[in-house]
PDB file of N, CA and C in Angstrom:
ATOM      1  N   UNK A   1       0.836  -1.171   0.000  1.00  0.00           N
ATOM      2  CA  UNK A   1       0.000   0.000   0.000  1.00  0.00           C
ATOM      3  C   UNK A   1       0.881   1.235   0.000  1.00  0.00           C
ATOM      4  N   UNK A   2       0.033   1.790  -0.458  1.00  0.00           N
ATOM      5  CA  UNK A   2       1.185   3.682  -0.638  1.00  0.00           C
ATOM      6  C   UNK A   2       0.196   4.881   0.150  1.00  0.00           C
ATOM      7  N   UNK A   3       0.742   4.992   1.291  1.00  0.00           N
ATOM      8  CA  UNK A   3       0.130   6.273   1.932  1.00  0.00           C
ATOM      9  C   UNK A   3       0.444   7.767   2.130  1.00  0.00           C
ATOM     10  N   UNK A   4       0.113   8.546   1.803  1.00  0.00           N
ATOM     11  CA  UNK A   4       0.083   9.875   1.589  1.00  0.00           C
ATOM     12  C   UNK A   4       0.129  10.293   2.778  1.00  0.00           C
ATOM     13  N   UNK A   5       0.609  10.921   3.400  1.00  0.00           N
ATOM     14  CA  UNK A   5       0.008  11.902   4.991  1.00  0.00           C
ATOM     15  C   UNK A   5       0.676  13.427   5.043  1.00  0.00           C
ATOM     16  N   UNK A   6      -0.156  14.283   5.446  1.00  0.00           N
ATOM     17  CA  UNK A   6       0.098  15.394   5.829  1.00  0.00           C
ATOM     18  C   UNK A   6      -0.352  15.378   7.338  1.00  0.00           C
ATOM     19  N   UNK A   7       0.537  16.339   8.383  1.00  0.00           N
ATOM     20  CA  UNK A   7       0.620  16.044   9.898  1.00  0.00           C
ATOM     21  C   UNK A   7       0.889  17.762   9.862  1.00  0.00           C
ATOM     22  N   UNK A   8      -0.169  18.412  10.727  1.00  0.00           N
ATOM     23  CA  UNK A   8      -0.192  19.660  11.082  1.00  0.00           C
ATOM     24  C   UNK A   8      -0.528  20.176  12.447  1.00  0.00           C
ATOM     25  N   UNK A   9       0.311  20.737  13.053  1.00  0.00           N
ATOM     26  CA  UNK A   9       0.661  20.777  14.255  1.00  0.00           C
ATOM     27  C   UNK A   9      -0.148  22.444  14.576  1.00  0.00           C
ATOM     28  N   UNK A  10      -0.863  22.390  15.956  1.00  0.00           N
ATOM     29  CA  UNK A  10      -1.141  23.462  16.176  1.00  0.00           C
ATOM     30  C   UNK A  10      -0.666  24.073  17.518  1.00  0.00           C
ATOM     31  N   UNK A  11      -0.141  25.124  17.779  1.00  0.00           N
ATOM     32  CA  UNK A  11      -0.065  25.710  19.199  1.00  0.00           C
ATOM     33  C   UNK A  11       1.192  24.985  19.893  1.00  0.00           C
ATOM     34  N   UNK A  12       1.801  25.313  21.079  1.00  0.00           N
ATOM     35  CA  UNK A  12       2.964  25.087  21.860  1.00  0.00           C
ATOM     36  C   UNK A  12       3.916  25.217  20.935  1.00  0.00           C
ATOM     37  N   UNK A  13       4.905  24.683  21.134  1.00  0.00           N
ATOM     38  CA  UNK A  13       6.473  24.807  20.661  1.00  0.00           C
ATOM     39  C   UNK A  13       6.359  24.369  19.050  1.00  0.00           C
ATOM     40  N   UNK A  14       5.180  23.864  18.448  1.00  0.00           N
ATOM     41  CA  UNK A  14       5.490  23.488  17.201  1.00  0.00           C
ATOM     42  C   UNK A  14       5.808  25.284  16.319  1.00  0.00           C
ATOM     43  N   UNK A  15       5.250  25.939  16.374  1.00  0.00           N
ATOM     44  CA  UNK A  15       5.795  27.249  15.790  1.00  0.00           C
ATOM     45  C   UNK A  15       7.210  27.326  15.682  1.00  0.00           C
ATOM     46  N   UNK A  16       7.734  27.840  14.658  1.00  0.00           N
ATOM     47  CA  UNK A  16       9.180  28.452  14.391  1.00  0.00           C
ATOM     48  C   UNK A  16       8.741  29.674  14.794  1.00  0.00           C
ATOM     49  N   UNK A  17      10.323  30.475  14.994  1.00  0.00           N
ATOM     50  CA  UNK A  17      10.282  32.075  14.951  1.00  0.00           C
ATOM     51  C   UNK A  17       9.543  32.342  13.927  1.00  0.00           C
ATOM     52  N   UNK A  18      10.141  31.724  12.747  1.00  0.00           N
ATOM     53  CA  UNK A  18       9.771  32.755  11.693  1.00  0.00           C
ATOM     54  C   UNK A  18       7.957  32.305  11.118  1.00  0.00           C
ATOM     55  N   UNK A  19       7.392  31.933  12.203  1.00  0.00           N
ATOM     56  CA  UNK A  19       6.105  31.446  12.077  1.00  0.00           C
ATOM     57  C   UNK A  19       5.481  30.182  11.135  1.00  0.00           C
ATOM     58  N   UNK A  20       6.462  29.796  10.725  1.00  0.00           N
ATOM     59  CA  UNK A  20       6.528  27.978  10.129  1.00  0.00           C
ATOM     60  C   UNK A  20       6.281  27.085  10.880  1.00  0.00           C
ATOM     61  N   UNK A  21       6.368  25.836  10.364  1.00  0.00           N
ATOM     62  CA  UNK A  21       6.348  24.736  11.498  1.00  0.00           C
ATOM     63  C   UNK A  21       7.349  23.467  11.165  1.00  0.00           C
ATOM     64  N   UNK A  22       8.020  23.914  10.798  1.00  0.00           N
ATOM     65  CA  UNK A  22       9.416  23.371  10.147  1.00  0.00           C
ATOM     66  C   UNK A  22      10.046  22.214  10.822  1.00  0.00           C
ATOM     67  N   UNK A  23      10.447  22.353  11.887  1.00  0.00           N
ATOM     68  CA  UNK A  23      10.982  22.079  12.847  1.00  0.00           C
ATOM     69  C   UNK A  23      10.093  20.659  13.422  1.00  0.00           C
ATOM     70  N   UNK A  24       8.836  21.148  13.822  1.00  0.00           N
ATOM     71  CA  UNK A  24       7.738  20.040  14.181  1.00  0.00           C
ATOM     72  C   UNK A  24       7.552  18.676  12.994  1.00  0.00           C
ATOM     73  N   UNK A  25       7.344  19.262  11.998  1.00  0.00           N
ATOM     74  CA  UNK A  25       7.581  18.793  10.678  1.00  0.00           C
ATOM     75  C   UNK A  25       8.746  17.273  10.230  1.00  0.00           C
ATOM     76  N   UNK A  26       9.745  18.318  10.704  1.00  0.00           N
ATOM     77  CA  UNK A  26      11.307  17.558  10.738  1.00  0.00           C
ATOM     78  C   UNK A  26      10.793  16.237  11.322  1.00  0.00           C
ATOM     79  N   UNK A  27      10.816  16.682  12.847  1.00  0.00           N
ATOM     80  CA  UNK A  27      10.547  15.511  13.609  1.00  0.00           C
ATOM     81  C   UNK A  27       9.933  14.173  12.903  1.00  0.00           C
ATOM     82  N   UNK A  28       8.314  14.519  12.321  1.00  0.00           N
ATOM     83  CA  UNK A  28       7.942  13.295  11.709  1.00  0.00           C
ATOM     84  C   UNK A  28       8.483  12.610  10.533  1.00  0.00           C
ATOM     85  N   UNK A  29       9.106  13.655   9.738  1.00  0.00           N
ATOM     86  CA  UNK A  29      10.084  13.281   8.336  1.00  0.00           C
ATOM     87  C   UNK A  29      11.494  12.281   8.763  1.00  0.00           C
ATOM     88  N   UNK A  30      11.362  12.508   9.835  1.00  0.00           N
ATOM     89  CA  UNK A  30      12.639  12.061  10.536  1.00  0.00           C
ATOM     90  C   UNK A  30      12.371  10.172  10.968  1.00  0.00           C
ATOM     91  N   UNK A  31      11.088  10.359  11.757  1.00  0.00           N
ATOM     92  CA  UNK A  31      10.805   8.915  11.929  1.00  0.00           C
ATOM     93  C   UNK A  31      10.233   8.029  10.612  1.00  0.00           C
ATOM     94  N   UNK A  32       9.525   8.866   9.535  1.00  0.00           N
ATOM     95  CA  UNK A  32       9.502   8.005   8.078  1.00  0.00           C
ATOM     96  C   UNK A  32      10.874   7.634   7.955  1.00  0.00           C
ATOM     97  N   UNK A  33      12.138   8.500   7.436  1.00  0.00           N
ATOM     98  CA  UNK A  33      12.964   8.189   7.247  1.00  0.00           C
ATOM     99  C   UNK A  33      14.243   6.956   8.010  1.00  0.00           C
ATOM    100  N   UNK A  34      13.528   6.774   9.137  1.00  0.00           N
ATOM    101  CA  UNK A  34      14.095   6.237   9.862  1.00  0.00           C
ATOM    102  C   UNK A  34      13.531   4.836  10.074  1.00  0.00           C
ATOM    103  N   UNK A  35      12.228   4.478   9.584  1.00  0.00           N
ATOM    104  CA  UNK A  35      11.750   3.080   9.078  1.00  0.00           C
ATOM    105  C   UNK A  35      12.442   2.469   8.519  1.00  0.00           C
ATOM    106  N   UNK A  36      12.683   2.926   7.564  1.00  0.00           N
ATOM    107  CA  UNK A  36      13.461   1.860   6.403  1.00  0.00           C
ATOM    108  C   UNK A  36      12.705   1.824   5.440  1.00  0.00           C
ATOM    109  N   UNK A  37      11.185   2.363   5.100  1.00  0.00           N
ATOM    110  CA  UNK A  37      10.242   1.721   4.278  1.00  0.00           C
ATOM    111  C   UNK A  37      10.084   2.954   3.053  1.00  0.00           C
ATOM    112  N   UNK A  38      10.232   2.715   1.804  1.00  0.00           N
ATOM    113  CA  UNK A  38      10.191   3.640   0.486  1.00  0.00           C
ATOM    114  C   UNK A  38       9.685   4.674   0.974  1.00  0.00           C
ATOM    115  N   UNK A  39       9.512   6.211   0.614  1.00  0.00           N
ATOM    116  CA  UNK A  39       9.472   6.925   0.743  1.00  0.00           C
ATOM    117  C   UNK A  39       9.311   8.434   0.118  1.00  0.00           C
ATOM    118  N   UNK A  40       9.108   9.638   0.021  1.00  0.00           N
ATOM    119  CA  UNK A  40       9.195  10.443  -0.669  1.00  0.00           C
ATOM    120  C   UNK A  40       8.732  11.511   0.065  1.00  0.00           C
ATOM    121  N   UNK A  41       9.233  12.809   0.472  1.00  0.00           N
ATOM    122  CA  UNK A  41       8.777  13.780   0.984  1.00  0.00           C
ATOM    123  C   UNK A  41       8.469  15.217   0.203  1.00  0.00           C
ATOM    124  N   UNK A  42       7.212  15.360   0.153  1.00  0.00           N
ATOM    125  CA  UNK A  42       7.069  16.960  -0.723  1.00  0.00           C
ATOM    126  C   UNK A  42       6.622  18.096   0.193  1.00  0.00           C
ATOM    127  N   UNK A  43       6.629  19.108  -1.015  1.00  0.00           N
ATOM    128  CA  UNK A  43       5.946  20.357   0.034  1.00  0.00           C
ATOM    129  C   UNK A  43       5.164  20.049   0.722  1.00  0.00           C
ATOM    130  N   UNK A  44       3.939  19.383   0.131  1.00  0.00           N
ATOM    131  CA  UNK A  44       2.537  18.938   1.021  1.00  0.00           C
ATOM    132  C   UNK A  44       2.336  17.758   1.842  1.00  0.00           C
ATOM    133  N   UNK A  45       2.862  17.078   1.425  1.00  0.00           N
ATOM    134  CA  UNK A  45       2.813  15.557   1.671  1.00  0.00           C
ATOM    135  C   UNK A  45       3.828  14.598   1.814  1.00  0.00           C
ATOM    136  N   UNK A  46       3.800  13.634   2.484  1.00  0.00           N
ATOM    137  CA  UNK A  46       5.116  12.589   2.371  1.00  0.00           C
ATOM    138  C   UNK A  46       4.181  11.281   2.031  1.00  0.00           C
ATOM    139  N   UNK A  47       5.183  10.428   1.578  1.00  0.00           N
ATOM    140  CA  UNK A  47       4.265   8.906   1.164  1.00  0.00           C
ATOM    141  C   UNK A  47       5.063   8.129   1.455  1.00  0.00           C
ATOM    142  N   UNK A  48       4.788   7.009   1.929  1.00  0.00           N
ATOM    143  CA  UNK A  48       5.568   5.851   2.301  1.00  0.00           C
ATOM    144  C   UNK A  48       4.462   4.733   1.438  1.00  0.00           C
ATOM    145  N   UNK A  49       5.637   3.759   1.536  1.00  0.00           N
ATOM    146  CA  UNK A  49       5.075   2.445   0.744  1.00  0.00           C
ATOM    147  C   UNK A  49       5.852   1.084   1.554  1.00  0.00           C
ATOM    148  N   UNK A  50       4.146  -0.084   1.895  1.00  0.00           N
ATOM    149  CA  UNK A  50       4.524  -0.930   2.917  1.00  0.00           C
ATOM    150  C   UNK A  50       3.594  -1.505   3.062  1.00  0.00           C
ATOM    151  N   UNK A  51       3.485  -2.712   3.839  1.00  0.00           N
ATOM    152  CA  UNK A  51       2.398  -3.126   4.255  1.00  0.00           C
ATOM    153  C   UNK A  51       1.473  -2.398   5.486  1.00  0.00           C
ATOM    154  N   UNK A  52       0.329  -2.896   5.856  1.00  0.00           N
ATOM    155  CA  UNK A  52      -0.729  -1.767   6.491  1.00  0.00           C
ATOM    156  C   UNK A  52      -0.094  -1.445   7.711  1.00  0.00           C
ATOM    157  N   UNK A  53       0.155  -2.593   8.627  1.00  0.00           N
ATOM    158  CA  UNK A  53       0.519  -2.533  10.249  1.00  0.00           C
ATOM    159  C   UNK A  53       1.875  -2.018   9.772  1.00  0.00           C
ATOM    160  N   UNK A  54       2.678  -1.794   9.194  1.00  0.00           N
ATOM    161  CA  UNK A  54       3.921  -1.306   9.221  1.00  0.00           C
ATOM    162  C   UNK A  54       3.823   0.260   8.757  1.00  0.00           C
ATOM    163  N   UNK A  55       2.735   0.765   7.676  1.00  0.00           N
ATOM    164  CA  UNK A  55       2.828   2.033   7.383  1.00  0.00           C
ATOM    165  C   UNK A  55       2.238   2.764   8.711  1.00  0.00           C
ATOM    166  N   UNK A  56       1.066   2.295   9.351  1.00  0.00           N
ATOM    167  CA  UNK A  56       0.014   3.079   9.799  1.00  0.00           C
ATOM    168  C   UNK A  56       0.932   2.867  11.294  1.00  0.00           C
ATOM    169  N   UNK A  57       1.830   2.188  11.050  1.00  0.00           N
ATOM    170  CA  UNK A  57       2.646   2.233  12.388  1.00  0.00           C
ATOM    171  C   UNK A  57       3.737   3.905  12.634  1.00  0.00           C
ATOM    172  N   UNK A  58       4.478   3.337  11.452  1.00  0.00           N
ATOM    173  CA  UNK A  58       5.141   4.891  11.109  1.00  0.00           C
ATOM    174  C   UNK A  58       4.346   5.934  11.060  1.00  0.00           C
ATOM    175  N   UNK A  59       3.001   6.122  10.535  1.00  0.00           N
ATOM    176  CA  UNK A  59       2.330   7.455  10.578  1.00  0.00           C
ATOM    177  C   UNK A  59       2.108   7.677  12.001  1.00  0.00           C
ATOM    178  N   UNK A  60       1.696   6.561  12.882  1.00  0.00           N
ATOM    179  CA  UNK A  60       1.250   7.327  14.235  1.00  0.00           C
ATOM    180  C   UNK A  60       2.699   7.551  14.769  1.00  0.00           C
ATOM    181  N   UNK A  61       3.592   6.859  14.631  1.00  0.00           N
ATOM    182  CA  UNK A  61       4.648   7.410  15.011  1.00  0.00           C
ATOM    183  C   UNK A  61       5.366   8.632  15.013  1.00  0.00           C
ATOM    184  N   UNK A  62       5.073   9.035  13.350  1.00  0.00           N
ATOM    185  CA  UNK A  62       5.202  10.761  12.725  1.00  0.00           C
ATOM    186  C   UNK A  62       4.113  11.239  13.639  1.00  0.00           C
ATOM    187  N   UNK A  63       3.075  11.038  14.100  1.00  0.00           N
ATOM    188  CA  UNK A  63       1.738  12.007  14.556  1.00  0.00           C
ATOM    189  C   UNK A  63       2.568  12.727  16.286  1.00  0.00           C
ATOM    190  N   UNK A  64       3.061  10.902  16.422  1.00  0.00           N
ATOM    191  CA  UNK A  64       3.184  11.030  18.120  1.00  0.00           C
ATOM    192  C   UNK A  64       4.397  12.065  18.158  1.00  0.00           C
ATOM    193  N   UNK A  65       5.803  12.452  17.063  1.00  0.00           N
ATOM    194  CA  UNK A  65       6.637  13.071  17.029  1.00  0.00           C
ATOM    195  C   UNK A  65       6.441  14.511  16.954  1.00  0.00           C
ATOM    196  N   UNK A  66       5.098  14.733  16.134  1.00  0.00           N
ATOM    197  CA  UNK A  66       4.399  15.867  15.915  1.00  0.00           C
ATOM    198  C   UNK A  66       3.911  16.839  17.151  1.00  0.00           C
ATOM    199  N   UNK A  67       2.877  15.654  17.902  1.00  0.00           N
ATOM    200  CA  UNK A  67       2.600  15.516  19.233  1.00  0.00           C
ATOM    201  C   UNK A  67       3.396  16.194  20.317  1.00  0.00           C
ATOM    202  N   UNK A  68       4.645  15.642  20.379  1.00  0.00           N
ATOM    203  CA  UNK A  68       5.441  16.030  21.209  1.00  0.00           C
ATOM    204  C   UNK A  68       5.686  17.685  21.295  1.00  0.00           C
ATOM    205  N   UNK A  69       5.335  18.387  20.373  1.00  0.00           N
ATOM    206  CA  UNK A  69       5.958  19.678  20.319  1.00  0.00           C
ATOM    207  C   UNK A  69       4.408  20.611  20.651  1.00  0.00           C
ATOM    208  N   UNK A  70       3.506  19.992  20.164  1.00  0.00           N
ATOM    209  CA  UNK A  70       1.946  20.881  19.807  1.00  0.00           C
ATOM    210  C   UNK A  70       1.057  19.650  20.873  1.00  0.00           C
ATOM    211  N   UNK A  71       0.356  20.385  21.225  1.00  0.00           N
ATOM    212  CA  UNK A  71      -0.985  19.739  22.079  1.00  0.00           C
ATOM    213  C   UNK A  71      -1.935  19.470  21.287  1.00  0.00           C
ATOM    214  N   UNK A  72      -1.883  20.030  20.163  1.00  0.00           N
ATOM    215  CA  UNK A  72      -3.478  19.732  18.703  1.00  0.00           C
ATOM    216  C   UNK A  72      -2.420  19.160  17.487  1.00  0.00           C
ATOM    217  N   UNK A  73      -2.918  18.383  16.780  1.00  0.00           N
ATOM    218  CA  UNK A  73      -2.085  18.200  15.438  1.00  0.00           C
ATOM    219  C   UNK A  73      -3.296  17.374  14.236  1.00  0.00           C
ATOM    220  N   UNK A  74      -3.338  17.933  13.491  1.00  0.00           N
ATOM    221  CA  UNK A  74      -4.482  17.562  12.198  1.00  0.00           C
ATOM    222  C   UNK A  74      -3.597  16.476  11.371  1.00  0.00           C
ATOM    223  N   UNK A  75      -4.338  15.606  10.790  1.00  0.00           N
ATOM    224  CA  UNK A  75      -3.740  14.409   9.809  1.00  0.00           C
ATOM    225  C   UNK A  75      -4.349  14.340   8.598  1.00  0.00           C
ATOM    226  N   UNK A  76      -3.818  14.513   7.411  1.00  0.00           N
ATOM    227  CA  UNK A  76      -4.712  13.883   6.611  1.00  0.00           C
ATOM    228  C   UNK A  76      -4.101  12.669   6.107  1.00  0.00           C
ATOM    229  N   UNK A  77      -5.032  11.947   5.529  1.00  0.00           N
ATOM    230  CA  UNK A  77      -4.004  10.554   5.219  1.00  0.00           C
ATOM    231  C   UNK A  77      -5.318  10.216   3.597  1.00  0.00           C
ATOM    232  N   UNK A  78      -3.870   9.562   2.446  1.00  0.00           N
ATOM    233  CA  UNK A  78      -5.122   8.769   1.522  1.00  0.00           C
ATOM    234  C   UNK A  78      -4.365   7.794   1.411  1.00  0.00           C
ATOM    235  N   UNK A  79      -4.614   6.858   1.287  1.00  0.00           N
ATOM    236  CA  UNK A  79      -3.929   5.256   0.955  1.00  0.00           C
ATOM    237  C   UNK A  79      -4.621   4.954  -0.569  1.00  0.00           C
ATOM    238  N   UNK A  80      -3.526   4.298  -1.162  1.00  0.00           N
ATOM    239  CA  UNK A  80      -3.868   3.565  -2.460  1.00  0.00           C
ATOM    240  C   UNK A  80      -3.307   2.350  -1.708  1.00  0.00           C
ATOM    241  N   UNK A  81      -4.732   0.871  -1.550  1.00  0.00           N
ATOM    242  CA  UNK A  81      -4.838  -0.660  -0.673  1.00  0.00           C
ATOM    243  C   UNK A  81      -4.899  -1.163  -2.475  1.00  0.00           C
ATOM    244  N   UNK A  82      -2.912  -2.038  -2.473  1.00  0.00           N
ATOM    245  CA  UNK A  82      -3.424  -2.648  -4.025  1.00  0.00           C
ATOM    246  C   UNK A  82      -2.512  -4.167  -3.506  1.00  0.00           C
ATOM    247  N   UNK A  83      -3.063  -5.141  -2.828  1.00  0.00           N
ATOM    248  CA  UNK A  83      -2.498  -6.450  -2.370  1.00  0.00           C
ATOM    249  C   UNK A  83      -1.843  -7.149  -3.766  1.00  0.00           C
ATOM    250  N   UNK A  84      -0.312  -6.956  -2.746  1.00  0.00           N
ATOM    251  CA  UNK A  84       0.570  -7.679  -4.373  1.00  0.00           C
ATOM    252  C   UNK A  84       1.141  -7.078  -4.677  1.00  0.00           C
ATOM    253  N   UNK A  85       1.195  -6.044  -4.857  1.00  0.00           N
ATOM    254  CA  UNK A  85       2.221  -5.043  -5.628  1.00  0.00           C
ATOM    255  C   UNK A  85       2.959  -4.421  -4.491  1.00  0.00           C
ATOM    256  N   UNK A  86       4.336  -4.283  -4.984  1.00  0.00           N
ATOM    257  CA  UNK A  86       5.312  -3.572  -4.489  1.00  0.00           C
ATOM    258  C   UNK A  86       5.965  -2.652  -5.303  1.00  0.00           C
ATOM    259  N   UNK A  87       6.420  -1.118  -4.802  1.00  0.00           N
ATOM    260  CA  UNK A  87       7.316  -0.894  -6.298  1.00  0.00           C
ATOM    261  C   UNK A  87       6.580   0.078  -6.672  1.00  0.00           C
ATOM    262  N   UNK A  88       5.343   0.094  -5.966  1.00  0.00           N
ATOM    263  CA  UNK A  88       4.701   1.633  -7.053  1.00  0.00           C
ATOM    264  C   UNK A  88       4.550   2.558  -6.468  1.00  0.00           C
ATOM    265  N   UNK A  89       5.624   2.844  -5.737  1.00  0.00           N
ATOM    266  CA  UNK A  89       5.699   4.461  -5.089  1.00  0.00           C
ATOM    267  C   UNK A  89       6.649   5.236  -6.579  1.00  0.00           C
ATOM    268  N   UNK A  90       7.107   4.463  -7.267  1.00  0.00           N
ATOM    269  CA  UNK A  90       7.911   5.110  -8.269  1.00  0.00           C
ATOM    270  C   UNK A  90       7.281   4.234  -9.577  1.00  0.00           C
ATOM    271  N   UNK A  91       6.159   3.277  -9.444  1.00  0.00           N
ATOM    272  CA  UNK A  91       6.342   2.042 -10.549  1.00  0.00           C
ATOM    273  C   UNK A  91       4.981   3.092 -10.815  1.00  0.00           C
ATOM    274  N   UNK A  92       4.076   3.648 -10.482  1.00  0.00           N
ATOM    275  CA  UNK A  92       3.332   4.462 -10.836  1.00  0.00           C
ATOM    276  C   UNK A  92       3.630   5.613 -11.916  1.00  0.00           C
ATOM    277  N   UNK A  93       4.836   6.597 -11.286  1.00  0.00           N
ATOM    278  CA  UNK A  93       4.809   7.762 -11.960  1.00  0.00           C
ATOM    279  C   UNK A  93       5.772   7.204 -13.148  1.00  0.00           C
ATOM    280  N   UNK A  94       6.415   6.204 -13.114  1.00  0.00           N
ATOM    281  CA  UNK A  94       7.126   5.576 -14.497  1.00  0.00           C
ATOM    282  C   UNK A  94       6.261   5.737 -15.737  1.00  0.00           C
ATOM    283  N   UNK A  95       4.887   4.953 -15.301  1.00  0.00           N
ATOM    284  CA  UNK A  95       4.066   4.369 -16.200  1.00  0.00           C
ATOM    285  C   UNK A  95       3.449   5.870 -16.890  1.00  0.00           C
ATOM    286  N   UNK A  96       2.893   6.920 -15.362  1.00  0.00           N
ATOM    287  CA  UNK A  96       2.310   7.798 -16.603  1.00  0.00           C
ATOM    288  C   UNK A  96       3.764   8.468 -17.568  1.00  0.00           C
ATOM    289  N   UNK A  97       4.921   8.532 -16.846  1.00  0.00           N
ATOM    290  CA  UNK A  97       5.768   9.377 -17.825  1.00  0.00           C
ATOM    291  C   UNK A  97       5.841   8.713 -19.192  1.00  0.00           C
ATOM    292  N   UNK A  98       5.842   7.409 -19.314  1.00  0.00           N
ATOM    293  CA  UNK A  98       5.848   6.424 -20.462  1.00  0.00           C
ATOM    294  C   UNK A  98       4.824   7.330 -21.689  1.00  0.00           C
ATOM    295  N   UNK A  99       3.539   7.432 -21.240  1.00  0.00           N
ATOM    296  CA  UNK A  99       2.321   7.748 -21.419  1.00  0.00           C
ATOM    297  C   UNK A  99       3.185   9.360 -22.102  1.00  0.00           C
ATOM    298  N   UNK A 100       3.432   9.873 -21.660  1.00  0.00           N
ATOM    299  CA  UNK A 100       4.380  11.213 -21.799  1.00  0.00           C
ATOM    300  C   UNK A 100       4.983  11.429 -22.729  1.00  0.00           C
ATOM    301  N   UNK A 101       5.973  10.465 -22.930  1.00  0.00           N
ATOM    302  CA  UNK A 101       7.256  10.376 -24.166  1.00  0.00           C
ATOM    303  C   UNK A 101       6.999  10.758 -25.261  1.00  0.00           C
TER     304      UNK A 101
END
């Protein structure tokens, strides 16, 4: 499965000076990265790719890292559930660039 999540932190220490949330942010980018499990981080969103109990493990993990800094924190999450496939955190955008050429 390939899950999408955005993790938004409200109030206490998650603020930067410069009124970002950068820092809070880090934290959860930090425990994706620190899974081991495919990956990709953007402006909006990060995605990991894995099985269920292993992704939705890392996301609460990013939430609880989030957590730590802010007393409120918003999630959004979308999962693409495709049993069998591995590979299409990148085997996806291959196919449309193909489509492209």
């Amino acid at each position: 499965m390939i899950v999408a999540f955005s993790l938004t932190p409200s109030g206490g220490d998650a603020v930067d000076d410069d009124g970002g949330m950068s820092a809070a942010v880090a934290d959860a980018v930090r425990v994706v990265r620190e899974s081991g499990l495919p990956h990709q981080t953007t402006a909006m969103f990060t995605y990991i790719e894995g099985e269920w109990d292993e992704v939705m493990a890392v996301v609460k993990r990013a939430a609880d890292a989030v957590a730590a800094r802010a007393p409120r924190v918003g999630l959004v999450l979308k999962a693409d559930i495709r049993p069998g496939h591995t590979g299409e955190l990148s085997g996806k955008v291959e196919r449309v660039e193909r489509h492209l050429a």
